[in-house]
Protein backbone atom coordinates (compact mmCIF):
# COMPACT_ATOMS: atom_id res chain seq x y z
CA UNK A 1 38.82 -52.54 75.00
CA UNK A 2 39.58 -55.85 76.52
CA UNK A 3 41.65 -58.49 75.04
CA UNK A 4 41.18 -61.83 75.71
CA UNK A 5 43.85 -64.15 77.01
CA UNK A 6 43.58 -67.53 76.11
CA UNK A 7 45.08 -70.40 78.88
CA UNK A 8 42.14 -73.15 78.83
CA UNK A 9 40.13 -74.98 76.48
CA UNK A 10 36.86 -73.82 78.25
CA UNK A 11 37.58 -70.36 77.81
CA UNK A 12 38.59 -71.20 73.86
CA UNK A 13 35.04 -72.66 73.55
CA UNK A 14 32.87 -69.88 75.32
CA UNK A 15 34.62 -67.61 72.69
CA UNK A 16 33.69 -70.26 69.94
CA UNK A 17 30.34 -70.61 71.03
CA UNK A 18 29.83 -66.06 71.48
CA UNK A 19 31.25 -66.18 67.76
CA UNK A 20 27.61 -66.84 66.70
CA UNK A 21 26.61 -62.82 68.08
CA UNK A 22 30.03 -61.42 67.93
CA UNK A 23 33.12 -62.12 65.93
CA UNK A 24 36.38 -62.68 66.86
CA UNK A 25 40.00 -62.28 66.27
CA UNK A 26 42.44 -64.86 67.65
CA UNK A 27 45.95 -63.88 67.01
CA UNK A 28 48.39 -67.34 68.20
CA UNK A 29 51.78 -65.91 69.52
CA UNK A 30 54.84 -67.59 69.74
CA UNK A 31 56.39 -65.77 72.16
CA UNK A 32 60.59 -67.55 71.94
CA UNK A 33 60.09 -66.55 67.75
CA UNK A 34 61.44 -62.84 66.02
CA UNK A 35 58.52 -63.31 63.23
CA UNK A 36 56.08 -63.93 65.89
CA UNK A 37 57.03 -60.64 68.04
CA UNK A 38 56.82 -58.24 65.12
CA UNK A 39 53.56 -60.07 64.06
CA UNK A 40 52.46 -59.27 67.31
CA UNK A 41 53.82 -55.85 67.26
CA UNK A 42 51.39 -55.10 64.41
CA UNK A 43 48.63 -56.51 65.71
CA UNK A 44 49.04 -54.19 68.76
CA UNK A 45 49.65 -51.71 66.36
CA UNK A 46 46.00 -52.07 65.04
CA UNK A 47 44.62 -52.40 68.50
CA UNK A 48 45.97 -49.49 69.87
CA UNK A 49 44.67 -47.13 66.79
CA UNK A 50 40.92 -47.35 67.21
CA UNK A 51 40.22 -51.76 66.29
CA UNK A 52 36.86 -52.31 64.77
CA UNK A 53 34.51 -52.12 68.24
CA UNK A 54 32.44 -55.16 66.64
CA UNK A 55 34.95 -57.81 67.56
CA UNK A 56 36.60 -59.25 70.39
CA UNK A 57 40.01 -60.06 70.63
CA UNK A 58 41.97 -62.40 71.67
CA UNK A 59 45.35 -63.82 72.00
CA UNK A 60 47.20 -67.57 72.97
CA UNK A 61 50.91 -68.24 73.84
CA UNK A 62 51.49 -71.06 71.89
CA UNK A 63 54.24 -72.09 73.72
CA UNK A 64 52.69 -71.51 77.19
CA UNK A 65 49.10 -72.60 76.44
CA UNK A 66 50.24 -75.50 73.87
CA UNK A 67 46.88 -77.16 74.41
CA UNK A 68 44.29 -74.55 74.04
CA UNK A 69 46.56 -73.62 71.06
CA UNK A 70 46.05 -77.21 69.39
CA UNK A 71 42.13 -77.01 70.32
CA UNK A 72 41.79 -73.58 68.24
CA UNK A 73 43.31 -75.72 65.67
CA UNK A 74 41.59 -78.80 65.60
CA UNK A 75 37.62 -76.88 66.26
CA UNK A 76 38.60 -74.94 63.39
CA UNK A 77 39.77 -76.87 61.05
CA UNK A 78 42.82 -74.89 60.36
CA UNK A 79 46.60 -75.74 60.60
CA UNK A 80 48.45 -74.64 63.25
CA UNK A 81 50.49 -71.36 62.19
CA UNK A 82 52.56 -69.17 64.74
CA UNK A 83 52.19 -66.44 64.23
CA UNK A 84 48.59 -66.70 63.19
CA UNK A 85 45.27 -64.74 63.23
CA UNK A 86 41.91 -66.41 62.90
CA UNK A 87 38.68 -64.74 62.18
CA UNK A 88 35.91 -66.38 63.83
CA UNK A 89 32.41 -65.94 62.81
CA UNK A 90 29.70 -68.65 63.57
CA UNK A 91 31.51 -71.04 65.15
CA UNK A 92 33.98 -71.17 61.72
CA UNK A 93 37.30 -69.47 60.56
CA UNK A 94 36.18 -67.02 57.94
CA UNK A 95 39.87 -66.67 57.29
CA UNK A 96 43.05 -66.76 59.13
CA UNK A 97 46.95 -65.51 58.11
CA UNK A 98 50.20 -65.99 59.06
CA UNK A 99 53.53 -64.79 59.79
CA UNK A 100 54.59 -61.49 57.53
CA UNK A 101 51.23 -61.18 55.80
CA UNK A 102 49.84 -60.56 59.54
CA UNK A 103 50.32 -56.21 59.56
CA UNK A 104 48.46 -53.22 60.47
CA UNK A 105 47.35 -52.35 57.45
CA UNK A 106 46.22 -55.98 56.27
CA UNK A 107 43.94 -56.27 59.50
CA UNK A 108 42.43 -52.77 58.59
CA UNK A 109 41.45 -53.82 55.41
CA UNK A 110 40.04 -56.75 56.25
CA UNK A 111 38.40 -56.15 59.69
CA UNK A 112 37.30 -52.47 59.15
CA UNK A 113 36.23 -52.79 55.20
């Protein structure tokens, strides 16, 4: 499985504008915070123990790649949350998460119910 990175605005929109055929799951990573690693910990958790095959992924630095970061934000419509993971279906957040609710279990339930 691939896993997108995120580092321009272009390659934010393609993934926008593919949301329409296939979902997508944007996890926002700060990587200089401890709630943010173990966030991501668990999201690599669910990735590495077979991730629903019907959705992409994808990840930003929000540190690194602060302005594809705000663009996720402001196409959305959804405040900026690190760490943070974003459902995207049809061009709109179905629903997004942050910091300690974001865990293996919670994106099993909601991405493979």
């Amino acid at each position: 499985m691939d896993i997108i990175e995120l580092t321009t605005g272009k390659q934010w929109l393609n993934l926008l504008e593919s949301s329409t055929e296939t979902p997508v799951l944007v996890f926002k990573h700060s990587t200089t915070c401890p709630i943010s690693a173990e966030a991501y910990e668990q999201w690599r958790s669910y990735l590495r123990s077979e991730p629903n095959p019907d959705i992409e992924y994808a990840f930003v630095r929000v540190i690194e790649d602060r302005p594809v970061s705000n663009l996720i934000a402001e196409t959305l419509n959804v405040q900026h949350a690190s760490p943070q993971v974003l459902f995207v279906r049809g061009r709109k957040a179905e629903w997004h998460d942050s910091h300690w609710r974001i865990t293996e279990s919670a994106l099993r339930e909601r991405l493979d119910g």
